[in-house]
N, C-alpha and C. Protein backbone atom coordinates (compact mmCIF):
# COMPACT_ATOMS: atom_id res chain seq x y z
N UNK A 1 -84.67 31.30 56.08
CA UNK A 1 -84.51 30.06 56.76
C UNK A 1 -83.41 30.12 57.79
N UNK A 2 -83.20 29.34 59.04
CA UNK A 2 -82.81 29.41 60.21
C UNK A 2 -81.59 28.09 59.85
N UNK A 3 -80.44 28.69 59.66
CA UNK A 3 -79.28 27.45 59.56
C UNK A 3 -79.58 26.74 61.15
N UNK A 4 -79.59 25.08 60.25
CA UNK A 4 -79.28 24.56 61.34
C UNK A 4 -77.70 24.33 62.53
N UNK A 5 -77.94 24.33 63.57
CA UNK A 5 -76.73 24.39 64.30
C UNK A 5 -75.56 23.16 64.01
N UNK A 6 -74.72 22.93 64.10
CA UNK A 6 -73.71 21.37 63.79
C UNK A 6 -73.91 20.79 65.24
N UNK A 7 -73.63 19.69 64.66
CA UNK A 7 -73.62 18.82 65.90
C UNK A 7 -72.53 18.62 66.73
N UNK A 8 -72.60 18.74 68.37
CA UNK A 8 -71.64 18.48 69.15
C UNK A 8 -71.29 16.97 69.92
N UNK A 9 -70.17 17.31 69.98
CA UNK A 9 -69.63 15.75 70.71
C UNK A 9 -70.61 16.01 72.08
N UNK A 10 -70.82 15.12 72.58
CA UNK A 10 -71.64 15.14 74.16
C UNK A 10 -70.71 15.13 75.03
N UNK A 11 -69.69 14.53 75.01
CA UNK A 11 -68.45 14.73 75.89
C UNK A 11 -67.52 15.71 75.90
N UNK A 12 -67.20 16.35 74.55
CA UNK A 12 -66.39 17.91 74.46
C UNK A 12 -66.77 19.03 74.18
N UNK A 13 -67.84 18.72 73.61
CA UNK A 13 -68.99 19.59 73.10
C UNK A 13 -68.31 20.37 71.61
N UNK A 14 -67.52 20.04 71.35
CA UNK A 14 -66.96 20.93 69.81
C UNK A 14 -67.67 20.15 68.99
N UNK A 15 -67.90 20.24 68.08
CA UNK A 15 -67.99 20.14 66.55
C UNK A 15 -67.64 18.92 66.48
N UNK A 16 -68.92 17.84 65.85
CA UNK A 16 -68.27 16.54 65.51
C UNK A 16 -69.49 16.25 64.73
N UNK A 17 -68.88 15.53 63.96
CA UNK A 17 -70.09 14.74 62.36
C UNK A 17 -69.83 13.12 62.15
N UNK A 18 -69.40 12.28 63.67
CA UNK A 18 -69.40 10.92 63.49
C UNK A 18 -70.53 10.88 64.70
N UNK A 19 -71.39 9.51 65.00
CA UNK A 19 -72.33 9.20 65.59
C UNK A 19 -72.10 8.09 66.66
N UNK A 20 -72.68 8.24 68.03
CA UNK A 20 -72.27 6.74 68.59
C UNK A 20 -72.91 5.27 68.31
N UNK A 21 -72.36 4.51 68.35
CA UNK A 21 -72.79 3.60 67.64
C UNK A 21 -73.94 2.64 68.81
N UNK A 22 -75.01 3.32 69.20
CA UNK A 22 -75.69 2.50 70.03
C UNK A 22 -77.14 3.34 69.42
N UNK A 23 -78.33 2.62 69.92
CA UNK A 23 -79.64 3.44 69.62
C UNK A 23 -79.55 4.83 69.45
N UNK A 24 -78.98 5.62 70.61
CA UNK A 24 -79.45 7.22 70.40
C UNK A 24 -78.71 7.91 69.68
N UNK A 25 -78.04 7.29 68.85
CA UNK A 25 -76.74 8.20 67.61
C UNK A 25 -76.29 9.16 68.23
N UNK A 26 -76.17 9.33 69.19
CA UNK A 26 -75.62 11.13 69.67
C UNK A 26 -74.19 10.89 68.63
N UNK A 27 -74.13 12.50 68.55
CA UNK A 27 -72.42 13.00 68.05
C UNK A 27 -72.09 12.74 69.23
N UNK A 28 -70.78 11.91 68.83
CA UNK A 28 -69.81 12.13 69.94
C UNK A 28 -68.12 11.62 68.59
N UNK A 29 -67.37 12.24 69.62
CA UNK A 29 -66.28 12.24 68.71
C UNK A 29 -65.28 10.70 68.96
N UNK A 30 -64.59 9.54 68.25
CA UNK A 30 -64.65 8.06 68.65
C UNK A 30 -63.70 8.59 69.75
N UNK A 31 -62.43 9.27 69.92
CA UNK A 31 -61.59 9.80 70.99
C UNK A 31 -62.32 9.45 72.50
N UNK A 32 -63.17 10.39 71.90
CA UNK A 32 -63.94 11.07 73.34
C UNK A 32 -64.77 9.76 73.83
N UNK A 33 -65.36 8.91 72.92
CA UNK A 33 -66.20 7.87 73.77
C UNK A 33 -65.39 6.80 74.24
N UNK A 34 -64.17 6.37 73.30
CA UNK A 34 -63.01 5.55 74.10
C UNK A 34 -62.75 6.01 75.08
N UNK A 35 -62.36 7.42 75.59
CA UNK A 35 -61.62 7.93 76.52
C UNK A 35 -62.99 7.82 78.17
N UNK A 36 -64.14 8.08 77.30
CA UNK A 36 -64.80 8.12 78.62
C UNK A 36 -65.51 6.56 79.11
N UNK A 37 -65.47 5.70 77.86
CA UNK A 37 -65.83 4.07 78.62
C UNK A 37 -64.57 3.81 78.80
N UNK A 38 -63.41 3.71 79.10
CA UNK A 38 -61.92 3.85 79.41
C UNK A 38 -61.71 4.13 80.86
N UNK A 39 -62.78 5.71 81.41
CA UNK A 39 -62.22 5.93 82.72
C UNK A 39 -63.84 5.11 83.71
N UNK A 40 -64.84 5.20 82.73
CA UNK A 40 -66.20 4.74 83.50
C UNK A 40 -66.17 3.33 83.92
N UNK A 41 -65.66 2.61 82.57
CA UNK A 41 -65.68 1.11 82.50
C UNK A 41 -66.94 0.67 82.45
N UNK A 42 -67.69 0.89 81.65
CA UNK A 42 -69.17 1.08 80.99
C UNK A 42 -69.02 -0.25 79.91
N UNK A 43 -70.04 -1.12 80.08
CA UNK A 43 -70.21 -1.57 78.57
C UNK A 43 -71.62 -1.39 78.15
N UNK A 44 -72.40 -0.17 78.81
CA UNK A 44 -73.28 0.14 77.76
C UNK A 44 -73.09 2.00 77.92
N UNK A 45 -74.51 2.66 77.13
CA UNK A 45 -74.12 4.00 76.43
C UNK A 45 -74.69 5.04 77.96
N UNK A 46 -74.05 5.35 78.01
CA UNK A 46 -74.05 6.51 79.42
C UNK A 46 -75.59 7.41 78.98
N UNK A 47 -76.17 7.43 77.90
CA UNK A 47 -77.25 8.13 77.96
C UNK A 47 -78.47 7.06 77.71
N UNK A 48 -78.22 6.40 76.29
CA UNK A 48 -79.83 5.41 76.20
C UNK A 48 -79.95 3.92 77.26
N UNK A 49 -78.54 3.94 77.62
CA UNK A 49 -78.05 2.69 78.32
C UNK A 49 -78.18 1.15 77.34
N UNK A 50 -78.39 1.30 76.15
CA UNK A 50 -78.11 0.11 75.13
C UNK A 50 -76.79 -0.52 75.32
N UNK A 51 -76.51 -1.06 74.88
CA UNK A 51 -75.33 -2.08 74.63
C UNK A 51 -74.34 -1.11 73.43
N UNK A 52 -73.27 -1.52 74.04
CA UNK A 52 -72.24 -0.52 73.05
C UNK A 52 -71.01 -1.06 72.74
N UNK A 53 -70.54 -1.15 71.61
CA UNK A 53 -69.17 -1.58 70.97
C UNK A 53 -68.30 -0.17 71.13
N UNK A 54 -67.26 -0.20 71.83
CA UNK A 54 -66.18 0.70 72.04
C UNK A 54 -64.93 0.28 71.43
N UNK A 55 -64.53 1.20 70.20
CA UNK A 55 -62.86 0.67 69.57
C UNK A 55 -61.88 1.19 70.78
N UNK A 56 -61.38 0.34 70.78
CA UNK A 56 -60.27 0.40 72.12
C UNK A 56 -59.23 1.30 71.15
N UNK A 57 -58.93 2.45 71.51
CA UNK A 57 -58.13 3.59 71.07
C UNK A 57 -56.82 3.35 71.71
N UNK A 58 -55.86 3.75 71.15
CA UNK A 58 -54.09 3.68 71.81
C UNK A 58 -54.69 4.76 72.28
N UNK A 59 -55.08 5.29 73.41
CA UNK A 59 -55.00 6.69 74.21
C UNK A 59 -53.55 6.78 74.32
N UNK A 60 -52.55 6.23 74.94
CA UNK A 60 -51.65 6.75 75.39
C UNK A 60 -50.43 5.88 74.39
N UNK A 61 -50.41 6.60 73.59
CA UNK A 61 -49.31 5.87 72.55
C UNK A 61 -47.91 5.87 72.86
N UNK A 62 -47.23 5.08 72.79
CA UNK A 62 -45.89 5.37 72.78
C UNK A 62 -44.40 5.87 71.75
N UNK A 63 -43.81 6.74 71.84
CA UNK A 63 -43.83 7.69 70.29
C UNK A 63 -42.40 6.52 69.79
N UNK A 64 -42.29 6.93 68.68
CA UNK A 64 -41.48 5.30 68.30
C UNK A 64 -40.06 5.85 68.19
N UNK A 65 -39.79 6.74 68.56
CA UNK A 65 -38.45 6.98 68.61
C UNK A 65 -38.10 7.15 70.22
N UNK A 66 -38.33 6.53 71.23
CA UNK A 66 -38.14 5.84 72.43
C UNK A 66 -37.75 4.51 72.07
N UNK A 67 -36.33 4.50 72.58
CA UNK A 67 -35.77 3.17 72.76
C UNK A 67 -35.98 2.60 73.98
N UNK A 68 -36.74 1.13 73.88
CA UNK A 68 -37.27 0.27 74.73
C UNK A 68 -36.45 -0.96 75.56
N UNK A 69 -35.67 -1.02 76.44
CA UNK A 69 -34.96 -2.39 76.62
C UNK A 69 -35.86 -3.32 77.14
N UNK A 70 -35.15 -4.71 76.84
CA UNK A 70 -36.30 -5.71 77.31
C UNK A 70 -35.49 -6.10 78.46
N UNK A 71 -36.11 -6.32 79.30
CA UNK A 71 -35.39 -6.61 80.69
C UNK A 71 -34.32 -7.89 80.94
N UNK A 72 -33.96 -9.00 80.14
CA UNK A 72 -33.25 -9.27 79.76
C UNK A 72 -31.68 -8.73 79.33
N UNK A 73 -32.11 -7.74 78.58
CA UNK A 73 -31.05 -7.14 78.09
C UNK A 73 -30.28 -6.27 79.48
N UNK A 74 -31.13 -5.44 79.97
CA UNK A 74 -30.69 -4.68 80.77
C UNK A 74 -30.10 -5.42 81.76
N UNK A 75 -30.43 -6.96 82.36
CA UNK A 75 -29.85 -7.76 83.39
C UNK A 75 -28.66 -8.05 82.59
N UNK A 76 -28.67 -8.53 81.65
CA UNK A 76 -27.21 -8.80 80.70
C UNK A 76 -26.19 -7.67 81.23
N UNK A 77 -26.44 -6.37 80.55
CA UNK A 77 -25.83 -5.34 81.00
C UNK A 77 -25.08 -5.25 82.12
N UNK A 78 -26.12 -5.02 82.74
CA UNK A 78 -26.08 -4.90 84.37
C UNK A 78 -24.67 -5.52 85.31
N UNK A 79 -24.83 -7.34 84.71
CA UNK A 79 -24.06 -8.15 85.62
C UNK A 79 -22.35 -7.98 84.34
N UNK A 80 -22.64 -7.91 82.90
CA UNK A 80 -21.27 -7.29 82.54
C UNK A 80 -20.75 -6.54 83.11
N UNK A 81 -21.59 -5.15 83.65
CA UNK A 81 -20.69 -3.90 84.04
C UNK A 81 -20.28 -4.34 85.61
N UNK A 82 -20.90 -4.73 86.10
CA UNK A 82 -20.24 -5.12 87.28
C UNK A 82 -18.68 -6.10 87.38
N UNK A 83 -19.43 -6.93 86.86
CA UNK A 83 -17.61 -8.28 86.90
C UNK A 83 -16.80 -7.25 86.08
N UNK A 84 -16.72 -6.30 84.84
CA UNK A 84 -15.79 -5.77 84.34
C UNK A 84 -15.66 -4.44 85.67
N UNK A 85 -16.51 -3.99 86.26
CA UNK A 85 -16.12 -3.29 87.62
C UNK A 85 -14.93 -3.95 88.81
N UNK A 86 -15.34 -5.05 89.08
CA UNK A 86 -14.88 -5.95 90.00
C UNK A 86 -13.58 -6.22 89.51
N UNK A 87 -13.16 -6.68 88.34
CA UNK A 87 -11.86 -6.76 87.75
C UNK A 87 -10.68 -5.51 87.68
N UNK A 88 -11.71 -4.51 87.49
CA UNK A 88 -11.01 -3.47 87.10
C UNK A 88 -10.18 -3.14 88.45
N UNK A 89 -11.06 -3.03 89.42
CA UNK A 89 -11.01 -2.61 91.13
C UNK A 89 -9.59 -3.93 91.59
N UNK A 90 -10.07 -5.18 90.82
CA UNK A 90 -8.72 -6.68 91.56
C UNK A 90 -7.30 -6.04 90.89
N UNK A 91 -7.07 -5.63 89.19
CA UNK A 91 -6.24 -5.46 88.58
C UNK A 91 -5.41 -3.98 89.64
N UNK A 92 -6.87 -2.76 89.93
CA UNK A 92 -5.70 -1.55 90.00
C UNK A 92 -5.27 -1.61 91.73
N UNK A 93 -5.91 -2.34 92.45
CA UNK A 93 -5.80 -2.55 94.12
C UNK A 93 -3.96 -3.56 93.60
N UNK A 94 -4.69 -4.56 93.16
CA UNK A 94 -3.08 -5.66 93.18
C UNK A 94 -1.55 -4.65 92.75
N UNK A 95 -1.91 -4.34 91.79
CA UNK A 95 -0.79 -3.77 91.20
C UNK A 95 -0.30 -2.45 92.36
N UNK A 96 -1.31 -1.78 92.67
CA UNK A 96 -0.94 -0.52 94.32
C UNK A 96 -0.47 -1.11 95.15
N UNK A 97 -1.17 -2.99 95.72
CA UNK A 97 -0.51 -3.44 96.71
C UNK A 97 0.61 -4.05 96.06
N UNK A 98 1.47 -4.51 94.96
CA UNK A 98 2.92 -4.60 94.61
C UNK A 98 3.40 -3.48 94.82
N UNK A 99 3.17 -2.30 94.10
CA UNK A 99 3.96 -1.12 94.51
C UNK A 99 4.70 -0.58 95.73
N UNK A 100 3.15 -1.06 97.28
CA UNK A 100 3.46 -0.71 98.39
C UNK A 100 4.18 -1.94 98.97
N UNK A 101 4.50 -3.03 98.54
CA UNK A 101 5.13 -3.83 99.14
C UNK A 101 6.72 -3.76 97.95
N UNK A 102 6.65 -3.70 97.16
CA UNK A 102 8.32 -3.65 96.23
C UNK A 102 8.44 -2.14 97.17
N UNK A 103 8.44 -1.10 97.54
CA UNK A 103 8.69 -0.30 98.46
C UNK A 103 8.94 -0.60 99.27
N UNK A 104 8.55 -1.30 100.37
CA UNK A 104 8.93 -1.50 101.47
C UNK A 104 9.65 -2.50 101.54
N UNK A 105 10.78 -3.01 100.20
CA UNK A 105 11.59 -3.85 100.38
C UNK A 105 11.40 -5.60 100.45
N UNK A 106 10.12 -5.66 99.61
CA UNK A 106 9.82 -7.59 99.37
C UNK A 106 10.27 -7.50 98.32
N UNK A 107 10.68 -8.97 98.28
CA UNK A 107 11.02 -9.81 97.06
C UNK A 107 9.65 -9.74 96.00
N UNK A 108 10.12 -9.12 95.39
CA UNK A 108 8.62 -9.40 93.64
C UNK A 108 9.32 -10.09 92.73
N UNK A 109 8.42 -10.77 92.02
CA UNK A 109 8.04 -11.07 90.88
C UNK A 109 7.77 -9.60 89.92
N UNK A 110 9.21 -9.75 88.78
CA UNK A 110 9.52 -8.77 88.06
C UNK A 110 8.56 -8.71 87.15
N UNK A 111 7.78 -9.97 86.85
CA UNK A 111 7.04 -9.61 85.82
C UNK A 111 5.40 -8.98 86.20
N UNK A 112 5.40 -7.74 85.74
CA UNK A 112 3.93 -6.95 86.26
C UNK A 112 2.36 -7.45 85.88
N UNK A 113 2.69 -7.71 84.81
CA UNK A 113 1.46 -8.32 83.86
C UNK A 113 0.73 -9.63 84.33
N UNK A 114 1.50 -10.43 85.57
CA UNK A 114 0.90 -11.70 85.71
C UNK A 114 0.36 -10.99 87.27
N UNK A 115 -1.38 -11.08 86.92
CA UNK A 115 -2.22 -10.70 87.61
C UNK A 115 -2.62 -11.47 88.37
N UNK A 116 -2.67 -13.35 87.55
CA UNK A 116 -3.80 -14.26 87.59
C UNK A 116 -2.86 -14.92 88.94
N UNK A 117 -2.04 -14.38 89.98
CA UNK A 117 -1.20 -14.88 90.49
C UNK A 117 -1.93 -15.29 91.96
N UNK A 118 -0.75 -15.91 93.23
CA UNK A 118 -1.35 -15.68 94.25
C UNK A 118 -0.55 -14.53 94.93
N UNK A 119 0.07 -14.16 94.59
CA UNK A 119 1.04 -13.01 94.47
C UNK A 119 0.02 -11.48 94.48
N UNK A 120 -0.10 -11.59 93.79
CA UNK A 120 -1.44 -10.36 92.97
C UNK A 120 -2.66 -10.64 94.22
N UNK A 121 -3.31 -11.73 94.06
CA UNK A 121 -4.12 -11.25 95.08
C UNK A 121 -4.11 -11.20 96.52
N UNK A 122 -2.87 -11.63 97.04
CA UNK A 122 -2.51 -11.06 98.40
C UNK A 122 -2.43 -9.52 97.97
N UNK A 123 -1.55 -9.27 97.17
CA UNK A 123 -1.05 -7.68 97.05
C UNK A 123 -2.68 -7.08 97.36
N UNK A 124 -3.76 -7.61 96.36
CA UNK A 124 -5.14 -6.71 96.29
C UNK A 124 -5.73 -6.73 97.54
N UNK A 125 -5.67 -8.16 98.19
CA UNK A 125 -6.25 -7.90 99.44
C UNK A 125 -5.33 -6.99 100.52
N UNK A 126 -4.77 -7.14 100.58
CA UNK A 126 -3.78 -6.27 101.49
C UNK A 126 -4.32 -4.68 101.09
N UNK A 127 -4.23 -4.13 99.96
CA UNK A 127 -4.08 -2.64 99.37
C UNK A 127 -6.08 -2.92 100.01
N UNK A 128 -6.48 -3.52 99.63
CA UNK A 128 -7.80 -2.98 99.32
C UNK A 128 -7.89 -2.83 101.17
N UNK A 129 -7.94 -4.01 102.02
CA UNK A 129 -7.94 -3.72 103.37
C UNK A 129 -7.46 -2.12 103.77
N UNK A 130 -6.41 -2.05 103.32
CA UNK A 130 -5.62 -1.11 104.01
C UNK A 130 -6.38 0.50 103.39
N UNK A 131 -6.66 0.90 102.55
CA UNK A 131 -7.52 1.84 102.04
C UNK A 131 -8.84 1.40 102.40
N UNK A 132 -9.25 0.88 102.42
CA UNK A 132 -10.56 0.63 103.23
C UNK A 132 -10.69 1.18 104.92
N UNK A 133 -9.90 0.90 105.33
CA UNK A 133 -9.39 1.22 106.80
C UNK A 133 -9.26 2.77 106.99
N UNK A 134 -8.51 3.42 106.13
CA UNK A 134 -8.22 4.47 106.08
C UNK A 134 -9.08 5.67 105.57
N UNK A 135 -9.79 4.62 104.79
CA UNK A 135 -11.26 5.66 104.24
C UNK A 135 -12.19 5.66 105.31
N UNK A 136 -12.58 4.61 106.01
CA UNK A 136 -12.83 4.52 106.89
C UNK A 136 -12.88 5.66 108.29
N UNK A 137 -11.55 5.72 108.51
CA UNK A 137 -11.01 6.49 109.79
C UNK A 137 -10.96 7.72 109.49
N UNK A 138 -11.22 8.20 108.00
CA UNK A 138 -11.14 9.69 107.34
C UNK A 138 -12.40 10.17 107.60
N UNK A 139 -13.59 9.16 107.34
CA UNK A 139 -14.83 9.12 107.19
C UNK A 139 -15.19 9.98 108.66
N UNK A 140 -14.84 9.10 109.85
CA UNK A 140 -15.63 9.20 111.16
C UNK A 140 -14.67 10.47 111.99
N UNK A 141 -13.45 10.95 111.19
CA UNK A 141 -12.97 12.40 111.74
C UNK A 141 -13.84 13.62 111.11
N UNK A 142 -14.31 13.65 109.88
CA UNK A 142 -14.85 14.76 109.36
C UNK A 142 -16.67 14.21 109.71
């Protein structure tokens, strides 16, 4: 007697022993028929043309040890790191422009720590202008 051959998927052609679920039972493997009414966009069977129920397969899964932010979060983030940027930049400019002005002989305010001043932010605007300028003029020689 002549073994019979196994049945192949119609779409990969390997070895498959599940059936499609429309009139002509072909083997096909469920992968392979999600994947190909997926790229066809078929709602019936590419060979008997019957009507066909397709399980919508995760083709492209996402593996669960990927951490996901929700965009929310990341805007949260986002506008923290900035204002704690922006502060950081008012605190170390003010305190450079006290330095460069108690140097050049002004009257300060001994106490360093009071930032929230109008003192402090002349000093920042001044320092930040003035390095700005200079980065500037460094920039357009090289």
């Amino acid at each position: 007697m002549l073994e019979s051959e196994p049945d192949r998927c119609y779409v990969c052609l390997e070895e498959c022993e599940t059936k499609s679920p429309c009139e002509c039972q072909m083997p096909v493997h469920e992968r392979c028929l999600s994947e190909a009414h997926h790229v066809s966009q078929r709602k019936n069977c590419s060979i008997c043309h019957s009507a066909i129920q397709v399980k919508n397969l995760d083709l492209f899964p996402i593996p669960s040890t990927v951490f996901r932010r929700h965009p929310e979060n990341q805007i949260t983030g986002t506008v923290i790191g900035v204002a704690c940027y922006l502060i950081f930049i008012y605190l170390v400019f003010g305190w450079v422009g006290k330095l460069i002005a108690y140097g050049l002989g002004f009257q300060m305010d001994p106490e360093w720590g009071a930032f929230w001043t109008l003192e402090h932010f002349v000093a920042f605007v001044g320092s930040f202008v003035f390095f700005t300028c200079i980065y500037n003029s460094l920039r357009r020689i090289n």
